[in-house]
N, C-alpha and C. Protein backbone atom coordinates (compact mmCIF):
# COMPACT_ATOMS: atom_id res chain seq x y z
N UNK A 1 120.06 -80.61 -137.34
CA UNK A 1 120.33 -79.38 -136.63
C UNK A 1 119.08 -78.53 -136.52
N UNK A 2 118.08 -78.71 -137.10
CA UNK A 2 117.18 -77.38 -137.77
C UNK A 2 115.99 -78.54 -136.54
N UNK A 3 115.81 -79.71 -136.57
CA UNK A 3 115.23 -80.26 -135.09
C UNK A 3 115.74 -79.86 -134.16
N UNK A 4 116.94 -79.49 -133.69
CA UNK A 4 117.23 -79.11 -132.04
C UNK A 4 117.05 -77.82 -131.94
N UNK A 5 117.53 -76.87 -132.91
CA UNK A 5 116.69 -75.44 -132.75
C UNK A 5 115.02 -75.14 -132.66
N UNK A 6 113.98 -76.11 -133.34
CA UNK A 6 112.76 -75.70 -133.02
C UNK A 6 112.70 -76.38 -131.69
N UNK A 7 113.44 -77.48 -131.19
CA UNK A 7 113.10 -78.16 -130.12
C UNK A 7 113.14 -77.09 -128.86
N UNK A 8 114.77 -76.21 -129.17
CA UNK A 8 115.00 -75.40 -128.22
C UNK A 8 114.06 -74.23 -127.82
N UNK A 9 113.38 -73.97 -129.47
CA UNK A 9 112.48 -72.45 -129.51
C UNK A 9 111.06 -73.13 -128.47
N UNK A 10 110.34 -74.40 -128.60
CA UNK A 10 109.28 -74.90 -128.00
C UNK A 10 109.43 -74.96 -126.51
N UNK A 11 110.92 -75.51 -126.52
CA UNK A 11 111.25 -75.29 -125.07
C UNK A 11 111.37 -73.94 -124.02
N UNK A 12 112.17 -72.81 -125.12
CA UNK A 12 111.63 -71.69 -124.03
C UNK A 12 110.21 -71.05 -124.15
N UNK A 13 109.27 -71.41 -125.24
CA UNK A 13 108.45 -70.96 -125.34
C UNK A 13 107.56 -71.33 -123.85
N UNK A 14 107.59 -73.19 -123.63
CA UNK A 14 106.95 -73.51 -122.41
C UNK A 14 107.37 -72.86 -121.34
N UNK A 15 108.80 -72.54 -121.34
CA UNK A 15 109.07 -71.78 -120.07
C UNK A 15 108.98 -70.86 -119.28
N UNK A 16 108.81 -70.08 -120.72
CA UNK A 16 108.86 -68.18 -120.23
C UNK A 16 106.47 -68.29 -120.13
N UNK A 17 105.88 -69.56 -120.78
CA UNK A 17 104.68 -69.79 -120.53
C UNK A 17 104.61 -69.91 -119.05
N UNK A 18 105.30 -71.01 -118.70
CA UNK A 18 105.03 -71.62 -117.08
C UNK A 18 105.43 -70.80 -116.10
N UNK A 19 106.72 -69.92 -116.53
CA UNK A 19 107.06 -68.62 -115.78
C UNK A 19 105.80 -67.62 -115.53
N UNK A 20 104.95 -67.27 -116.66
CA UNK A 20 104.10 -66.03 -116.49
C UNK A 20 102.94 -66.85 -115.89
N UNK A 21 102.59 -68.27 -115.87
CA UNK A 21 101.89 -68.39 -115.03
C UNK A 21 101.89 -68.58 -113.90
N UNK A 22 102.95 -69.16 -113.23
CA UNK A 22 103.01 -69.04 -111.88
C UNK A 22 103.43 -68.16 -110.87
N UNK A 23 104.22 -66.90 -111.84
CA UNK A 23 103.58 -65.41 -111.51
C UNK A 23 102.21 -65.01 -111.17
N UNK A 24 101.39 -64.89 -112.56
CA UNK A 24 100.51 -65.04 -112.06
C UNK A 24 99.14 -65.52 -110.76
N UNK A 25 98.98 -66.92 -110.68
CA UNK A 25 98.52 -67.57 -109.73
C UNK A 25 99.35 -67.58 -108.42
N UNK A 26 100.69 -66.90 -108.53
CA UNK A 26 100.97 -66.48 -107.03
C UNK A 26 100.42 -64.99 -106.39
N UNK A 27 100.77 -64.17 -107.56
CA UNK A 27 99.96 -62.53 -107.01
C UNK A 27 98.81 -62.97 -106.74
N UNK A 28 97.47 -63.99 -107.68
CA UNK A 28 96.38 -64.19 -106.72
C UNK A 28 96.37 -64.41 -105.40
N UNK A 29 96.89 -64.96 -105.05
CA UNK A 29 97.91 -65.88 -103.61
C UNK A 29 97.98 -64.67 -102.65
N UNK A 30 98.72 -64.23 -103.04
CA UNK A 30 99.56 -62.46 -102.31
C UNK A 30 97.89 -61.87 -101.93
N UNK A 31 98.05 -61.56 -102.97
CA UNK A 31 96.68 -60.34 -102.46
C UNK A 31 95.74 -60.83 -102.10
N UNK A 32 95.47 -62.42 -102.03
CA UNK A 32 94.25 -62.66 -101.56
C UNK A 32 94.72 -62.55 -100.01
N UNK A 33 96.02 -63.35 -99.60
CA UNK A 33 96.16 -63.11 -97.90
C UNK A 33 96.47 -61.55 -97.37
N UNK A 34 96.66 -60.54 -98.53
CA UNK A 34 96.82 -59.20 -97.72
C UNK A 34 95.35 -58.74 -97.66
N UNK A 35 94.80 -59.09 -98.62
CA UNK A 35 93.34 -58.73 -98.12
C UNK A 35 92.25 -59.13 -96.53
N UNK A 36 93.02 -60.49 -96.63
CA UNK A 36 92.26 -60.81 -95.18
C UNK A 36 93.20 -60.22 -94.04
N UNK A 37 94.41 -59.37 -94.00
CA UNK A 37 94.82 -59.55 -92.99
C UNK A 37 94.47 -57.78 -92.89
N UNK A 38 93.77 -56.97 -93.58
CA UNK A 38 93.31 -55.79 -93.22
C UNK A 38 92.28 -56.06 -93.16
N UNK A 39 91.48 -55.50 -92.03
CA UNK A 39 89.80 -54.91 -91.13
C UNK A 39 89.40 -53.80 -92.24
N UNK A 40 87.97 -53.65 -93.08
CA UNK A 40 87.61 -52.90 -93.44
C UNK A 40 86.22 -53.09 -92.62
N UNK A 41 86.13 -51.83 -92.03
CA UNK A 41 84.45 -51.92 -91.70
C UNK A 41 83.52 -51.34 -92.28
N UNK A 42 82.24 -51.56 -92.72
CA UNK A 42 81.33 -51.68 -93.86
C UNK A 42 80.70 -50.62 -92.79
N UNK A 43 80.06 -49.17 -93.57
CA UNK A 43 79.52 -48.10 -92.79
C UNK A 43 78.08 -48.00 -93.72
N UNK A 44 77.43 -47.97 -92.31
CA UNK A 44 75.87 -48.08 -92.72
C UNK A 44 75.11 -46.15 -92.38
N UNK A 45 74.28 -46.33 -92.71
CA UNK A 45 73.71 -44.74 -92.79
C UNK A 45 72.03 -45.46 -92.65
N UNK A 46 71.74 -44.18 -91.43
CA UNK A 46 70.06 -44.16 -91.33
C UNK A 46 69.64 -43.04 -91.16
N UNK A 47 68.53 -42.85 -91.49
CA UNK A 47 67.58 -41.55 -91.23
C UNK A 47 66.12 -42.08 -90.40
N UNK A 48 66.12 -41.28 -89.40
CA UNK A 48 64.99 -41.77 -88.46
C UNK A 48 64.93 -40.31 -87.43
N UNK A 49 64.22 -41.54 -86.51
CA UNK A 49 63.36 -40.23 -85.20
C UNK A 49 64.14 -40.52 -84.10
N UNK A 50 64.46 -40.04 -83.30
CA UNK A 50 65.07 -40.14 -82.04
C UNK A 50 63.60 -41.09 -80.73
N UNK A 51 64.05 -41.65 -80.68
CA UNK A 51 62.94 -42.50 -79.59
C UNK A 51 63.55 -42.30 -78.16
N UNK A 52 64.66 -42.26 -77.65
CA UNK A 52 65.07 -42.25 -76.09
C UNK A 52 66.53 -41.66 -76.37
N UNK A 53 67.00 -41.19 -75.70
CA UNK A 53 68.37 -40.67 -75.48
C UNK A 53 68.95 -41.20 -74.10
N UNK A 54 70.07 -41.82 -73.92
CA UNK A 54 70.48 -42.34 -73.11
C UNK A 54 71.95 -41.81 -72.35
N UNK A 55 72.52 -40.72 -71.93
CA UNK A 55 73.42 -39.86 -71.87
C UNK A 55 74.03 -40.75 -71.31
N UNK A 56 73.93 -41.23 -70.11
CA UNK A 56 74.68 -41.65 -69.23
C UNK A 56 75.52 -42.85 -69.53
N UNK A 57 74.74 -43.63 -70.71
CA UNK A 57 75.14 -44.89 -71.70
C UNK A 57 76.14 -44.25 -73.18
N UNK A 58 76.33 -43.38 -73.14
CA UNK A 58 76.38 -43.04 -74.75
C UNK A 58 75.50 -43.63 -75.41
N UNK A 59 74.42 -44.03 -75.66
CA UNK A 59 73.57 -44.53 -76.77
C UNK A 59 72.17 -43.68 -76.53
N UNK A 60 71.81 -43.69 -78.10
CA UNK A 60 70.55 -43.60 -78.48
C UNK A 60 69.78 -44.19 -79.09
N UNK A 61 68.49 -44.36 -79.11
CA UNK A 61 67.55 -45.05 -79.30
C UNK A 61 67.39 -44.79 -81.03
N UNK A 62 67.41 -44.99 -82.55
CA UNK A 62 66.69 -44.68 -83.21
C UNK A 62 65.91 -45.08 -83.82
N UNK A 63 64.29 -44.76 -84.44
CA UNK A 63 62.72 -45.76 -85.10
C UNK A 63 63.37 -45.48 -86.35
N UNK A 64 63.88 -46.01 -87.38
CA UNK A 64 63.48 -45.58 -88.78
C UNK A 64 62.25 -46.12 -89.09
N UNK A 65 62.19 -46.07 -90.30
CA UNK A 65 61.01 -45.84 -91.07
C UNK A 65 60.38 -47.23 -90.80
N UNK A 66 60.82 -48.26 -91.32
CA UNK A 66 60.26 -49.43 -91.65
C UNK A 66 59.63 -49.90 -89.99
N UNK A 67 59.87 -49.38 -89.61
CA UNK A 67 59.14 -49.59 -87.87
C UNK A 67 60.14 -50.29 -86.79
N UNK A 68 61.29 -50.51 -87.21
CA UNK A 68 62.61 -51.45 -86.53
C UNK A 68 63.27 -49.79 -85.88
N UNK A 69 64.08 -50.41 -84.78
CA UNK A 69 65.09 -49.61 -83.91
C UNK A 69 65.99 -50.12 -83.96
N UNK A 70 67.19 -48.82 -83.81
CA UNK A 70 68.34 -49.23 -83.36
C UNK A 70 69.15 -48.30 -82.22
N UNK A 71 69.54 -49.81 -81.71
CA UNK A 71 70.92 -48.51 -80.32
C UNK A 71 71.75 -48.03 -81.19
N UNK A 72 71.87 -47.10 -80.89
CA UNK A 72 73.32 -46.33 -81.61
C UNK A 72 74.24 -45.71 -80.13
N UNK A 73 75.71 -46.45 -80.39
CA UNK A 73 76.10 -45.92 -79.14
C UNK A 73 77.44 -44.92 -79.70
N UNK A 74 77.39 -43.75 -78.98
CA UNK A 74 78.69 -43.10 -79.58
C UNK A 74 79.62 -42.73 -78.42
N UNK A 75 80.66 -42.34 -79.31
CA UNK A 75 82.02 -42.12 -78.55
C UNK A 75 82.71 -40.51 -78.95
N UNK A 76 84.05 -40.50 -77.79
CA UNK A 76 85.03 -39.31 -78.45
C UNK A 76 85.16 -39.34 -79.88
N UNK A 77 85.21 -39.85 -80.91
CA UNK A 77 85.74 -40.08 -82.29
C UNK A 77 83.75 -39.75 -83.45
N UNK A 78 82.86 -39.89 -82.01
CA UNK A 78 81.51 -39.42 -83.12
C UNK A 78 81.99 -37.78 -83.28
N UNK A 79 81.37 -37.34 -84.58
CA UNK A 79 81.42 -36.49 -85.13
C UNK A 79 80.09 -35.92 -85.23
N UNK A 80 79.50 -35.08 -84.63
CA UNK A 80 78.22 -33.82 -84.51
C UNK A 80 77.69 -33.11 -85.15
N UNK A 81 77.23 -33.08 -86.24
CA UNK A 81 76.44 -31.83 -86.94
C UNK A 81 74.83 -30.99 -85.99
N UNK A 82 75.55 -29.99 -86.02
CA UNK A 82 74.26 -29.21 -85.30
C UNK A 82 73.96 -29.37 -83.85
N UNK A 83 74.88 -30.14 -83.42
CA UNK A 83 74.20 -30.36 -81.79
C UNK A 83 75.94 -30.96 -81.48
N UNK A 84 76.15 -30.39 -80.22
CA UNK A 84 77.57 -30.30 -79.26
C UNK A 84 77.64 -31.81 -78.88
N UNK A 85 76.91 -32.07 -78.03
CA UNK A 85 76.55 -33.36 -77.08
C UNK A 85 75.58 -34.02 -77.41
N UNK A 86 75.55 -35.66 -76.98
CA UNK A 86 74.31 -36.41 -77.38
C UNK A 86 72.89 -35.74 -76.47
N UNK A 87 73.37 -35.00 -75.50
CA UNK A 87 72.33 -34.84 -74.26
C UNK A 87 71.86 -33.60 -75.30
N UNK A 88 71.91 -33.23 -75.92
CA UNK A 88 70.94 -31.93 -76.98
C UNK A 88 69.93 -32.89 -77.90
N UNK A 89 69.99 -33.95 -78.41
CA UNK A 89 69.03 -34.92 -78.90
C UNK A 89 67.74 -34.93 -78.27
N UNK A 90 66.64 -34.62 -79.06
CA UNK A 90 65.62 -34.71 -78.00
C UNK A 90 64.33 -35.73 -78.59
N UNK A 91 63.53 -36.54 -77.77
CA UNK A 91 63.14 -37.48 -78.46
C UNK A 91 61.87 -37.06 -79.67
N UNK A 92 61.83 -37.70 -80.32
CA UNK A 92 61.08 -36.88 -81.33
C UNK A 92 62.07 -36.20 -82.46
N UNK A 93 63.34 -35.85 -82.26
CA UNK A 93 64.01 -35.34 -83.04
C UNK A 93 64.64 -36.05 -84.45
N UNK A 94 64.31 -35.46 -85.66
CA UNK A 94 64.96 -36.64 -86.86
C UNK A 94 66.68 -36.59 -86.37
N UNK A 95 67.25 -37.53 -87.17
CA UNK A 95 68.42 -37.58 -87.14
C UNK A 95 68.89 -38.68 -88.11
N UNK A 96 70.33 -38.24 -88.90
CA UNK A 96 70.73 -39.09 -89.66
C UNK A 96 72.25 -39.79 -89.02
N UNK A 97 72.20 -41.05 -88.95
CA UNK A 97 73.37 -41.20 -88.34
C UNK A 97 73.89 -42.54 -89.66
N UNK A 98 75.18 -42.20 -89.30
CA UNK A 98 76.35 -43.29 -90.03
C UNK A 98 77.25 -43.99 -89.15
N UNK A 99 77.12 -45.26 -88.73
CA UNK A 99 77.59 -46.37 -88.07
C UNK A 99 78.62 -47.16 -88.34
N UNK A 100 79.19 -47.88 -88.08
CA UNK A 100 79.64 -49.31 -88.27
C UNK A 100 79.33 -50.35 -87.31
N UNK A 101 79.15 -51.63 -87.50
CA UNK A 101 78.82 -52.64 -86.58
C UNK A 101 80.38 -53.37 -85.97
N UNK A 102 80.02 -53.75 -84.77
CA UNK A 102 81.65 -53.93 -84.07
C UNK A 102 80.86 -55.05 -83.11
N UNK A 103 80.72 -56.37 -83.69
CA UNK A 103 80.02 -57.45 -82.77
C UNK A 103 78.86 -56.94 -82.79
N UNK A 104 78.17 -57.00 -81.33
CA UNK A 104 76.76 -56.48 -81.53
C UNK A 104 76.38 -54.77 -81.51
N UNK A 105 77.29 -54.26 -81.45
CA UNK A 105 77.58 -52.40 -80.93
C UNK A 105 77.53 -52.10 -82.29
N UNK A 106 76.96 -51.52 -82.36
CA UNK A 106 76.30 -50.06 -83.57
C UNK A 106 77.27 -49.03 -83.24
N UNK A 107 78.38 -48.55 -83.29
CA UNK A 107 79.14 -47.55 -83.38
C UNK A 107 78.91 -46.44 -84.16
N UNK A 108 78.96 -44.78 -83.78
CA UNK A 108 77.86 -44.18 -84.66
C UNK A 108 79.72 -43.73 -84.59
N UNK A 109 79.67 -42.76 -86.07
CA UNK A 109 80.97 -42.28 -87.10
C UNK A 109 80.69 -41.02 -86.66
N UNK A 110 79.02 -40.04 -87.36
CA UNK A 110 78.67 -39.07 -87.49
C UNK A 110 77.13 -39.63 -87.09
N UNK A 111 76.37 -37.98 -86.12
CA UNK A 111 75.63 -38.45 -85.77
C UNK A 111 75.02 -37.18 -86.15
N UNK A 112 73.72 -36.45 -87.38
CA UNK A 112 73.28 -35.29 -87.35
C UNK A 112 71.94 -34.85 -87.21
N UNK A 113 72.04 -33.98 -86.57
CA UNK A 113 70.25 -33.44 -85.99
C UNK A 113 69.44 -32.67 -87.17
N UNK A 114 69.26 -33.41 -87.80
CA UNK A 114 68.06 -32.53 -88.90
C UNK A 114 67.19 -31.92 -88.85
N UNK A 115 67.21 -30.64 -89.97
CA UNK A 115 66.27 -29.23 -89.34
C UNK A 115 64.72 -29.97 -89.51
N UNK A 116 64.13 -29.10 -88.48
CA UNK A 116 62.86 -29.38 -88.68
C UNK A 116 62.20 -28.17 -89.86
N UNK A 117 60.92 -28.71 -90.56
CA UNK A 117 60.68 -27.91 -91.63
C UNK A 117 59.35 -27.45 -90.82
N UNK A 118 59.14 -25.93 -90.88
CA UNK A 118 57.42 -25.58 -90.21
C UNK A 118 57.59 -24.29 -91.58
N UNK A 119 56.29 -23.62 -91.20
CA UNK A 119 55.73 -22.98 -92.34
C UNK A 119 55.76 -21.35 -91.73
């Protein structure tokens, strides 16, 4: 008798084991496919010079530092610090902008005109 009771205790022991693992390794499961089925877009930030302004395109031209450009093209949903319209950008002007990439389009988030410093 005292064999079929440890037999029984080993037996749910494996069970309520094999239970919490394949709990387990299914939530990996779960959340790995809810993860791919939401879009997060990765937002980039630059500080540079204004090189061309392009009104009629929504885009602007910007040099950062390292000597590379980028189009930055914006929309209704860009957000403005210090300047109304892209057509107030003037070339030569710093500016910090925050993007996301959408294929090859640079989508600007926030686009801001930084003060100039004189003495």
């Amino acid at each position: 008798m005292k064999i079929i009771r440890s037999g029984k205790r080993q037996m749910l022991r494996f069970l309520t084991i094999a239970g919490c693992l394949l709990l387990f390794f299914t939530s990996f499961g779960l959340a790995e496919s809810l993860s791919s089925a939401v879009s997060v877009d990765e937002t980039f930030i630059i500080q540079g010079i204004v090189r061309r302004v392009f009104p009629e395109k929504n885009m602007i031209l910007v040099k950062i530092r390292k000597g590379g450009k980028i189009k930055i093209r914006v929309n209704q949903q860009t957000a403005f610090v210090d300047i109304t319209f892209i057509k107030e950008l003037e070339k030569g002007q710093g500016v910090k902008v925050w993007y996301t990439v959408s294929g090859e389009e640079n989508n600007a988030i926030k686009v801001e005109k930084l003060q100039e410093l004189g003495c």
